[in-house]
Protein backbone atom coordinates (compact mmCIF):
# COMPACT_ATOMS: atom_id res chain seq x y z
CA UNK A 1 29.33 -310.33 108.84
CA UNK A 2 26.61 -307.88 107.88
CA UNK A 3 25.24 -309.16 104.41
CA UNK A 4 26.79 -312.92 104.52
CA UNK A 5 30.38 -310.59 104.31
CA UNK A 6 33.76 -312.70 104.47
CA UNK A 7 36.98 -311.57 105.56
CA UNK A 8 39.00 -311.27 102.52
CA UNK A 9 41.82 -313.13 104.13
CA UNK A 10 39.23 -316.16 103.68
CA UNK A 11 38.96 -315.74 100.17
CA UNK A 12 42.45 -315.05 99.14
CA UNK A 13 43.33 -318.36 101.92
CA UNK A 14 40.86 -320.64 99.34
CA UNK A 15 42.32 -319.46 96.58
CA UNK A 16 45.80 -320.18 97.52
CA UNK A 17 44.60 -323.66 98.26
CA UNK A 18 42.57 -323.81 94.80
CA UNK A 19 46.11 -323.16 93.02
CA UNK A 20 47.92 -325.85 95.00
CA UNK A 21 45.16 -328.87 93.68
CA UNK A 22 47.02 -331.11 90.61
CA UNK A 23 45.32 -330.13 87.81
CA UNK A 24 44.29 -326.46 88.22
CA UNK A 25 45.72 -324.32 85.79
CA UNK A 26 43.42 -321.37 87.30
CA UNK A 27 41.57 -320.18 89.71
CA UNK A 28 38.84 -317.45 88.03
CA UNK A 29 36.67 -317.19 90.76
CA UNK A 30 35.82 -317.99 94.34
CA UNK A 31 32.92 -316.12 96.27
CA UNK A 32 32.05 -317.63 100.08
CA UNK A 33 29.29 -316.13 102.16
CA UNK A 34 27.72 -317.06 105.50
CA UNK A 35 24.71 -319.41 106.28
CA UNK A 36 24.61 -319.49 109.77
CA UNK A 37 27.79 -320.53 111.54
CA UNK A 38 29.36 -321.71 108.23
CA UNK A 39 30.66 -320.91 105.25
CA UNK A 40 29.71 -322.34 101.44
CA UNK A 41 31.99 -321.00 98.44
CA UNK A 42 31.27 -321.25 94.82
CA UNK A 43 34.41 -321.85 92.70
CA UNK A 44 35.29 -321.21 88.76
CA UNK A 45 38.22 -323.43 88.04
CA UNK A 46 40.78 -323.45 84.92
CA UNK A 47 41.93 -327.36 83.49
CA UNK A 48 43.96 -328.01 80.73
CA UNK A 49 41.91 -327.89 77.48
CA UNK A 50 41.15 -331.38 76.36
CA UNK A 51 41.23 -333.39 79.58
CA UNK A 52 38.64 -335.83 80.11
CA UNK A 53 34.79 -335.52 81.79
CA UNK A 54 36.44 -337.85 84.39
CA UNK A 55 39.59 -336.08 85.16
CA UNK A 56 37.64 -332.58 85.14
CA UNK A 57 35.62 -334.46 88.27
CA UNK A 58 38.57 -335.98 89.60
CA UNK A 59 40.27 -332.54 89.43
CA UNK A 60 37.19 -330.44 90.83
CA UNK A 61 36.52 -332.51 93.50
CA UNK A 62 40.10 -332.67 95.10
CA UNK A 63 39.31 -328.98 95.13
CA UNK A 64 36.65 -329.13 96.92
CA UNK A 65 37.96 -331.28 99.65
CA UNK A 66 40.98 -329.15 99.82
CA UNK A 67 39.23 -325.92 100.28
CA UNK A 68 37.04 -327.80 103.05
CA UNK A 69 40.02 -328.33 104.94
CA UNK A 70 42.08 -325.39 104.48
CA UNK A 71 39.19 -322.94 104.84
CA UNK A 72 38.02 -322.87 108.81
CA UNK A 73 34.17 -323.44 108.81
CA UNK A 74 33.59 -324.09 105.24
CA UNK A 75 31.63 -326.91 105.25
CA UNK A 76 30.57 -327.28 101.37
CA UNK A 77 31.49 -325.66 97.80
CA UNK A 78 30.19 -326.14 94.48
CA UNK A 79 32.91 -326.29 91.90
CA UNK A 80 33.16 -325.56 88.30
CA UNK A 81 35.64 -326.63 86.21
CA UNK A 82 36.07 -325.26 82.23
CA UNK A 83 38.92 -325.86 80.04
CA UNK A 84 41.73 -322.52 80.46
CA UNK A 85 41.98 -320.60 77.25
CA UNK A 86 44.96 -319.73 75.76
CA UNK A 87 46.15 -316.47 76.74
């Protein structure tokens, strides 16, 4: 854990979880890191262009309480949520 470092198994775990949350159309980002004995992860999130202020908050913060219990020791994250693009 030299430098706040995370196992990548962490990472790729929250993501997983991320894609499993009604209303994600994408995970674009997730970066954890170490304070202490626990984890905090920033999150970029993907939901469908046009949904509301409300449902973006609905959506983002089902994310963040299912990354706070699939991710051992994580105890916060700050999500972001932006409307996908078409590809």
């Amino acid at each position: 854990r030299l430098m706040d470092a995370v196992d990548p198994s962490l990472v790729d775990r929250a993501t997983e979880a991320l894609r499993e949350v009604d209303g994600v159309v994408g995970v674009d980002g997730v970066r954890m890191r170490w304070i202490g004995h626990a984890l905090r992860a920033e999150v970029d999130l993907a939901v469908p262009p046009g949904v509301t202020v409300e449902d973006a908050h609905r959506t983002a913060h089902a994310a963040e309480h299912r990354l706070t219990h699939a991710v051992p020791r994580l105890t916060a994250a700050t999500v972001h949520a932006h409307p996908a693009t078409a590809p």
